[in-house]
Structure formats: structure tokens, C-alpha cells
Protein backbone atom coordinates (compact mmCIF):
# COMPACT_ATOMS: atom_id res chain seq x y z
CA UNK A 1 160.33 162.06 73.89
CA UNK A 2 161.77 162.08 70.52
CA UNK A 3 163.29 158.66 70.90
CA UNK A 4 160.35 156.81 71.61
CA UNK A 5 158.49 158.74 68.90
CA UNK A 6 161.14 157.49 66.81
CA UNK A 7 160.66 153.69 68.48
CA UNK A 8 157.28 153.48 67.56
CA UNK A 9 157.37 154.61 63.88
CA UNK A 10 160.48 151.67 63.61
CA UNK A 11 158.27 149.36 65.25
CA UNK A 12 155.35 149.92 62.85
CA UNK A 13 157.96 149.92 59.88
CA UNK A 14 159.85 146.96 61.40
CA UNK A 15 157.07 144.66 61.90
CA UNK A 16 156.70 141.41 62.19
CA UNK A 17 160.09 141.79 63.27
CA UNK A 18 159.81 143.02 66.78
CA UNK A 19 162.09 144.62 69.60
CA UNK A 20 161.59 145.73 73.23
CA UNK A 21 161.19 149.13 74.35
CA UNK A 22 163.48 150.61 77.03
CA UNK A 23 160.50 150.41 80.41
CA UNK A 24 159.94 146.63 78.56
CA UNK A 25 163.12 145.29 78.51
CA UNK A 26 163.90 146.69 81.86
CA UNK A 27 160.75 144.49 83.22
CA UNK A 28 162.42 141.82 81.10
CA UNK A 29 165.72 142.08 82.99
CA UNK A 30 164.03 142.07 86.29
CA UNK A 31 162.39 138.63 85.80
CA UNK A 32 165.43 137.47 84.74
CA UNK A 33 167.17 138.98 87.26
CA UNK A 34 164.67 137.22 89.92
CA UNK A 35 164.74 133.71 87.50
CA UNK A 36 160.88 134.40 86.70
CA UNK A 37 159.01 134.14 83.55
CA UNK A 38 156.12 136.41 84.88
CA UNK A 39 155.03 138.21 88.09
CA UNK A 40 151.69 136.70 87.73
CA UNK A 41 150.08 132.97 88.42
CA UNK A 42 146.49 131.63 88.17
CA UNK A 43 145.38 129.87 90.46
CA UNK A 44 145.22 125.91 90.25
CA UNK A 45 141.99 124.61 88.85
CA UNK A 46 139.64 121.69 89.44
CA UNK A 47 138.22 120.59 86.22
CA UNK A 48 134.32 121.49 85.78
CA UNK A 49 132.02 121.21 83.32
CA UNK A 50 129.75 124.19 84.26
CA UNK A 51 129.32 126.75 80.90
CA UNK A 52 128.51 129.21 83.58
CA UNK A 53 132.32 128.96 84.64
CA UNK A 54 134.01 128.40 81.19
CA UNK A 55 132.65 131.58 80.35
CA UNK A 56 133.99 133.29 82.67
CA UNK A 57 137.62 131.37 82.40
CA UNK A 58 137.35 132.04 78.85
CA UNK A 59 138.04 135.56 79.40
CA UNK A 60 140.85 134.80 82.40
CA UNK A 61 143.07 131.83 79.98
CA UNK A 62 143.16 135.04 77.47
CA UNK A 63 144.60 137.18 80.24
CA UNK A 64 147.68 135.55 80.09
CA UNK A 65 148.60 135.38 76.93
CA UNK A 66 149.19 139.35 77.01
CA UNK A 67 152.28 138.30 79.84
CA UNK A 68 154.67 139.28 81.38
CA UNK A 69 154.67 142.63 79.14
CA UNK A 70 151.67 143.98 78.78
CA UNK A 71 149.37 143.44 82.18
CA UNK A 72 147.04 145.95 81.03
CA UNK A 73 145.76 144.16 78.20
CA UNK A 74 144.81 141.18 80.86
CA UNK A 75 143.45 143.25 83.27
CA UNK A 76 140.77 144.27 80.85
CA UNK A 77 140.27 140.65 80.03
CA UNK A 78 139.78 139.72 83.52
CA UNK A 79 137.55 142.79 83.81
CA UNK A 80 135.37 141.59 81.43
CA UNK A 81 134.83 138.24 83.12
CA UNK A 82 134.24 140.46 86.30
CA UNK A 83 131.86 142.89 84.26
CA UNK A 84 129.79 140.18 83.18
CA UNK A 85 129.18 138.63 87.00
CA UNK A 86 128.58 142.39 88.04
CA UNK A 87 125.92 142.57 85.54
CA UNK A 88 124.32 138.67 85.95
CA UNK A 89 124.20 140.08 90.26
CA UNK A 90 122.93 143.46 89.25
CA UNK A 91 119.55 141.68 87.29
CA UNK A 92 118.80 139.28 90.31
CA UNK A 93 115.51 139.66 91.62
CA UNK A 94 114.90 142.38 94.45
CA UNK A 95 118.35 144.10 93.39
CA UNK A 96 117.75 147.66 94.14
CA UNK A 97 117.74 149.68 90.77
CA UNK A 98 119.23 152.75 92.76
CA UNK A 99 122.80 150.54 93.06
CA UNK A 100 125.83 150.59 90.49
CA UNK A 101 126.57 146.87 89.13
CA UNK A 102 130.01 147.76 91.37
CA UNK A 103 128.21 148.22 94.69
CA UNK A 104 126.12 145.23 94.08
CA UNK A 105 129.26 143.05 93.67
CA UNK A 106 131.22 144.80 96.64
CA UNK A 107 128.12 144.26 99.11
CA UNK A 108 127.56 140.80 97.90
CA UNK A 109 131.52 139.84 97.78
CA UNK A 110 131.00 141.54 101.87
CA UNK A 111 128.34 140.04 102.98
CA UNK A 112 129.01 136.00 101.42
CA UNK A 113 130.38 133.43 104.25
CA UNK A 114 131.83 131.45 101.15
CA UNK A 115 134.58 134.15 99.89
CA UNK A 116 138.13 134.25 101.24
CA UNK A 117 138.18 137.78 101.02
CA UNK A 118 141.77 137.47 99.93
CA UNK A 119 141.70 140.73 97.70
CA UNK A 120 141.68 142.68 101.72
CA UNK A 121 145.69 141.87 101.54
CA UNK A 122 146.35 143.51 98.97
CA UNK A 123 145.00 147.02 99.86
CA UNK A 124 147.65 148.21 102.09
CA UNK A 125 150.72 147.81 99.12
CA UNK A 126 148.16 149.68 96.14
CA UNK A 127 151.21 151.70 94.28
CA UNK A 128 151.54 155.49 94.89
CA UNK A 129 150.99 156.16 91.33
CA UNK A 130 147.74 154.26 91.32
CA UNK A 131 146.90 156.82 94.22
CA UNK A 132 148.45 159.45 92.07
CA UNK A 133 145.74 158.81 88.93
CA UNK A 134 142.90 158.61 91.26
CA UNK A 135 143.92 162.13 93.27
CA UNK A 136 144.13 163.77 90.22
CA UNK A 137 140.72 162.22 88.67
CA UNK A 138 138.98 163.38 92.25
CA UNK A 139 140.46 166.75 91.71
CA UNK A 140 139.58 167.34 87.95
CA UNK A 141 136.04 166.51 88.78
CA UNK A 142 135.52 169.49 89.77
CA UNK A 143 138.25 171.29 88.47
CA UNK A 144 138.11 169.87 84.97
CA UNK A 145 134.79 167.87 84.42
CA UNK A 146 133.89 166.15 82.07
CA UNK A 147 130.97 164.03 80.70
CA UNK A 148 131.52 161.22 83.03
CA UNK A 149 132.39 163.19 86.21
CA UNK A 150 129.14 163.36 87.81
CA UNK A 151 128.31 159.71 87.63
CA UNK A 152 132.40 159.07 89.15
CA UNK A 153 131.46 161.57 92.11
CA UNK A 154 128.50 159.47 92.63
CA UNK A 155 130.56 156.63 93.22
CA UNK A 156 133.15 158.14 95.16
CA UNK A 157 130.60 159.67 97.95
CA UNK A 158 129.19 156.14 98.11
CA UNK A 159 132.74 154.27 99.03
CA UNK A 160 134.79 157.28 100.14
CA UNK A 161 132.46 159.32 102.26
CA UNK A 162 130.77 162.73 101.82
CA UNK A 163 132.54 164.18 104.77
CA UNK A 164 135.50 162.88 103.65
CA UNK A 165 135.69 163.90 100.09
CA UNK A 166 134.30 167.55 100.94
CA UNK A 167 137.60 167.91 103.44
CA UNK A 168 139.53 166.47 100.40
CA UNK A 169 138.25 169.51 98.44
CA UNK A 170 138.57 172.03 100.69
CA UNK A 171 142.28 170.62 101.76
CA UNK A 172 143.58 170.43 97.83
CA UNK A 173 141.07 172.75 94.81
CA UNK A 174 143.09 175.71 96.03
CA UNK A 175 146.72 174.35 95.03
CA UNK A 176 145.81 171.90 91.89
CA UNK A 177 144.26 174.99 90.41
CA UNK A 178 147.63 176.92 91.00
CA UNK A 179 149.79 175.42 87.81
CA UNK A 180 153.14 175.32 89.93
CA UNK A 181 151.50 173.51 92.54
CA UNK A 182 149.84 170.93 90.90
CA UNK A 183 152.87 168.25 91.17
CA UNK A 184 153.39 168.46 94.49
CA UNK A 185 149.17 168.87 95.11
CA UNK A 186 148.42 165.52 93.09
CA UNK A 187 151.71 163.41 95.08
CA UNK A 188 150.11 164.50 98.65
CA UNK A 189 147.00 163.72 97.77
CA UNK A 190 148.14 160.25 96.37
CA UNK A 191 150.01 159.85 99.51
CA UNK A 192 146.78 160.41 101.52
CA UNK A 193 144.69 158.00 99.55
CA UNK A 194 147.25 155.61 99.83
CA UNK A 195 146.93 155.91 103.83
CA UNK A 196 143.54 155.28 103.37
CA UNK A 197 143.37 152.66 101.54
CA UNK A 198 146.08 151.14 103.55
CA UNK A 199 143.39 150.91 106.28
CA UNK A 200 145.12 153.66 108.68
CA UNK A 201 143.28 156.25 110.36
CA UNK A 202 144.15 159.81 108.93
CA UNK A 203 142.90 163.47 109.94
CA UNK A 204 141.63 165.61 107.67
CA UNK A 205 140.10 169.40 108.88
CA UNK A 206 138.82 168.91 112.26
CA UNK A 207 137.60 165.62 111.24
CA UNK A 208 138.77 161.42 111.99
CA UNK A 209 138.26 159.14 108.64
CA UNK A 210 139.32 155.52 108.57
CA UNK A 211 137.56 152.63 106.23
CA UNK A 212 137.08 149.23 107.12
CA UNK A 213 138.57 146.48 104.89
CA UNK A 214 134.87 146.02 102.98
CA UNK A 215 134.51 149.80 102.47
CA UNK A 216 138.63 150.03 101.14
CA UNK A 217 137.57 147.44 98.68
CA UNK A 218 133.88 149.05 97.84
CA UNK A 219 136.26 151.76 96.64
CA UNK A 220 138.42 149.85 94.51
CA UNK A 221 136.24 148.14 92.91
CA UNK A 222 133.44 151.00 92.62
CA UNK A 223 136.20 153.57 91.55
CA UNK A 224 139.79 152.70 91.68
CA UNK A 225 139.22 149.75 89.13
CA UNK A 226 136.54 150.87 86.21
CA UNK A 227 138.37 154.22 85.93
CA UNK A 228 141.81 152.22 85.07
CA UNK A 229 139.81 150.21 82.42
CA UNK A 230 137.45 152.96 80.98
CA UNK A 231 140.24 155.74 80.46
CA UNK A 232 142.14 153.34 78.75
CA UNK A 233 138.89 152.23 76.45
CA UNK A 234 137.66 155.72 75.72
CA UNK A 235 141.35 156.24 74.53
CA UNK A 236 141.68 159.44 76.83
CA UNK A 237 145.07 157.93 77.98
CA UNK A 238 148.04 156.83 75.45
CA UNK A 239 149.05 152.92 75.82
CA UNK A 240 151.68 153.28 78.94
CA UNK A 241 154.38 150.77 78.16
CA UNK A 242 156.02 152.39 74.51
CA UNK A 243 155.92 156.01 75.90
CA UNK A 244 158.85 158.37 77.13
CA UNK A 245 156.96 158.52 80.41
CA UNK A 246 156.87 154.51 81.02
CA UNK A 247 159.01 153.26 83.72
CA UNK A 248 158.92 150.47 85.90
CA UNK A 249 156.52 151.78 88.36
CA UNK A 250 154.22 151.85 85.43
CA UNK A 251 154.42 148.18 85.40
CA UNK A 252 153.76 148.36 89.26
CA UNK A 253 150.62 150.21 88.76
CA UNK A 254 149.17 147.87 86.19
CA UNK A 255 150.11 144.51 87.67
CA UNK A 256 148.62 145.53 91.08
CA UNK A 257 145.20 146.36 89.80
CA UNK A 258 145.85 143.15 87.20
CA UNK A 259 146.47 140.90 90.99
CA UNK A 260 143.87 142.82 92.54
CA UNK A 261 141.19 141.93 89.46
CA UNK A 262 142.27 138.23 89.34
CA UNK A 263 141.60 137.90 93.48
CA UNK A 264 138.24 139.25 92.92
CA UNK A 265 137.59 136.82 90.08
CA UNK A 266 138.83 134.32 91.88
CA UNK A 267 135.83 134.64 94.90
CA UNK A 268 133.56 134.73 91.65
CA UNK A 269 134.47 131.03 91.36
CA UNK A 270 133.82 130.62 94.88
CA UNK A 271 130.70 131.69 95.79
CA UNK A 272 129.31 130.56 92.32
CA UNK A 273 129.93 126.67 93.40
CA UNK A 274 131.85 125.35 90.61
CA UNK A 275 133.47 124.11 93.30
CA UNK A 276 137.21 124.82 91.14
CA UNK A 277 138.78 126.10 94.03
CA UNK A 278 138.50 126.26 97.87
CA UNK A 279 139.20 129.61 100.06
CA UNK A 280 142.39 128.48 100.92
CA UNK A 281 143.57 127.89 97.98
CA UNK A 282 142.77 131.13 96.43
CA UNK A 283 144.36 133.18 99.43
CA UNK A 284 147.79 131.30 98.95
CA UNK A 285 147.37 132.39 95.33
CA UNK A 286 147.01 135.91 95.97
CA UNK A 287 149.75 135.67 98.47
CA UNK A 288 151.82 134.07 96.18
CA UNK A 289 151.26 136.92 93.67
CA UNK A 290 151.89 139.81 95.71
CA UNK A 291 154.85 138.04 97.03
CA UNK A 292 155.69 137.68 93.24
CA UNK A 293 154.85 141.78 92.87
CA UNK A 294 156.94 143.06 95.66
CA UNK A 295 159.71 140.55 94.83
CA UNK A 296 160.08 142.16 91.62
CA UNK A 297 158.62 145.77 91.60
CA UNK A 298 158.55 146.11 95.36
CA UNK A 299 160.66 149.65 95.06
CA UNK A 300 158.12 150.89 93.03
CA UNK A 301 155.60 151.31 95.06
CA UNK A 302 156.42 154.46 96.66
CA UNK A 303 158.03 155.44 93.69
């Protein structure tokens, strides 16, 4: 701890001049390693003139200029490209005002014979740690709550289930609230989400769960992806990468959710008709990027 402590106050004092921290020039080694300059690629364009679209690609051209070392800083700017379109869907006509802007999307992303639903293979390779953070935000909510823990139940009945979250509860309050436990509680929980969002059926109490492929993605995008954004906005989480707890499997978690953004976008594009890029095209992209993430951080994602 006290050596990146000491890493960040030489960076501060150092800078311009700039130098890699250990988790960041392990990530550099990798690529290097694997003759790659990043683990992500957008997808090919065709040129359009639509300011509908620019918009939008505004935010995704910025993304990249945060690579290969920091994919949480173009995550968010996808996200914001992907907040807007969840807002422009939510304030259509006969939108019901009882849905998040997130459950609008997912339904409509569901439900559209235009999208090539790519983001569905990504699902079953989510990294344990991502898991990890959600199991332990599920359990705090009730455990620990805070301002915004009512509003994240909400959305976790909607995609995850009642039933399901209730057997969750009973299954895991007991040992998260026991200090020695917690560890071990938060990893087997993580382990069961992971299951879940794999698309496998798991049992839980006296009870069967299993989610389709359009309810796994309701819950990332409903849950999985706002709470990776807004803990890092609201500052309730230090930046990852220059800590004494970074490690390479905190690159896995970000570029996943950074892949798993950028497929979603990508249907945006779709079902808009800009007519930039056909199904096809997009699923080889998102193939081609998760063949990009396991090539490199593969191990890391039962880390």
C-alpha cells in the first residue's frame, strides 16, 4: 500500500513526465506479449451524414483515446452515448412512465427484428469479479443501505426475480453480516451470479431459477452496467488502475463491461437506420473483441 501511495504523489510531482504503474505496465506487457496495441476495436463504419448518429459517435471516437490503459474512462464515454438513446426511447410517445430508461432500452433492444443481439455472447464469460461487485452491492442493500439502495432493489426484482433475490437473501445476510465470513460469502455469491448470468440453470432453496438470454441482458444493462458507471461518478470507489489492489483482473472487469457497452451501442446504430453497419458485421466485431479479451486476460476471469 505504501508503494503506490508513494507512486502517486511521484506521479503528481513528476508530471508531465509520466511512468506506468505496476497493474499498467503488466497490461502493457501482455499486449506486447500477444503483438497487440489494444484489446479493443470499433467496428468498421459506413460514412453518414445523419447528426442523429454523429452525436452519438462523438461520444464512442472519444472512447478510444483513453486506450489500451484506462477502459474505464471509455466505458463512461460509450455510456453516455448509450444514456442519451435510453433517454431519447424513454420520451417516445405511449412509453410507460412506470419503466426505468434501462428497461425501456432492454425491451426495445428484445423485441427489434433489426438488432443482432450480439451483446447475448458475451454473457456467459462476464468476469468473477464483476460478479463479485454486484454480490456484494445486492448484499449491502440491505445490510448497508444507502441513499440509492431502494431505487437498485427496484431494478434488481425487475431483471433478477423476486423469488430469486429473496432465496439470495435468505441463502447469504446470515454470513456477510459475520465479518470472517464475508470473503468467502461475497466469492460464492459472485460465483452464483456468474452461473446465472452464464445462462445455466441453478437451485437455490427448494426453488429452479434460470434467465433467458433477453432477461441476462435486462440485468446487465438495468443493474450490472449503471452501478459500474455511477459508483465510479459519485466517487464512492477510488480510480482502480494506480491502487495497491489493481491487478490484471481489474483490467478484465473493466474491458468486459467496456465490450459489453460498445455491442449495445453498436445495435443503437442498427435499429436507428443510419444504415453504418449491418448485423453481421457488428456480431464479427463483438466476436472479434471477446476473442481479443480472452486472448489476453482470458485467466482472469475466474480469477
Amino acid at each position: 500500500m505504501t508503494i503506490a501511495r508513494e507512486n502517486r504523489t511521484k506521479f503528481n510531482n513528476s508530471w508531465p513526465a509520466t511512468f506506468l504503474f505496476p497493474t499498467e505496465e503488466a497490461l502493457i506487457q501482455r499486449l506486447a506479449k500477444n503483438n497487440l496495441a489494444s484489446i479493443f476495436m470499433p467496428v468498421r463504419l459506413i460514412h453518414s451524414d445523419d447528426h442523429g448518429f454523429h452525436t452519438l459517435l462523438s461520444h464512442c471516437i472519444d472512447a478510444l483515446d483513453y486506450l489500451p490503459l484506462r477502459p474505464d474512462f471509455s466505458f463512461d464515454q460509450v455510456w453516455k452515448a448509450l444514456d442519451a438513446e435510453f433517454f431519447r426511447l424513454k420520451a417516445l410517445p405511449g412509453t410507460s412512465s412506470n419503466q426505468s430508461r434501462f428497461s425501456v432500452f432492454a425491451k426495445h433492444i428484445a423485441a427489434d427484428p433489426l438488432v443482432s443481439h450480439s451483446h447475448h455472447i458475451l454473457a456467459p464469460h462476464i468476469p468473477l469479479q464483476t460478479c463479485e461487485f454486484f454480490a456484494k452491492r445486492i448484499l449491502d442493500s440491505t445490510a448497508n443501505p444507502n441513499e440509492h439502495s431502494e431505487q437498485f432493489i427496484k431494478r434488481v426484482e425487475q431483471t433478477l426475480g423476486v423469488a430469486l433475490l429473496a432465496d439470495i437473501h435468505v441463502k447469504y445476510d446470515s454470513n456477510w453480516l459475520t465479518p470472517d465470513k464475508k470473503a468467502d460469502t461475497q466469492r460464492r455469491l459472485g460465483g452464483l451470479i456468474r452461473l446465472i448470468l452464464g445462462g445455466k440453470q441453478i437451485v437455490l432453496g427448494l426453488n429452479n431459477y434460470q434467465l433467458s438470454s433477453d432477461q441476462v441482458a435486462c440485468l446487465m444493462i438495468s443493474t450490472i452496467l449503471p452501478q459500474f458507471r455511477n459508483e465510479r461518478f459519485h466517487g464512492t470507489v477510488r480510480p482502480p488502475f494506480r491502487s495497491s489492489s489493481a491487478t490484471l483482473k481489474t483490467y478484465a472487469h473493466a474491458y468486459f463491461l467496456l465490450i459489453y457497452a460498445y455491442a449495445l451501442m453498436g445495435e443503437v446504430f442498427i435499429y436507428r437506420g443510419f444504415n453504418v453497419v449491418k448485423s453481421a458485421e457488428l456480431v464479427a466485431s463483438t466476436q472479434n473483441n471477446l476473442s481479443l479479451f480472452l486472448q489476453v486476460l482470458g485467466d482472469q476471469i475466474t480469477a
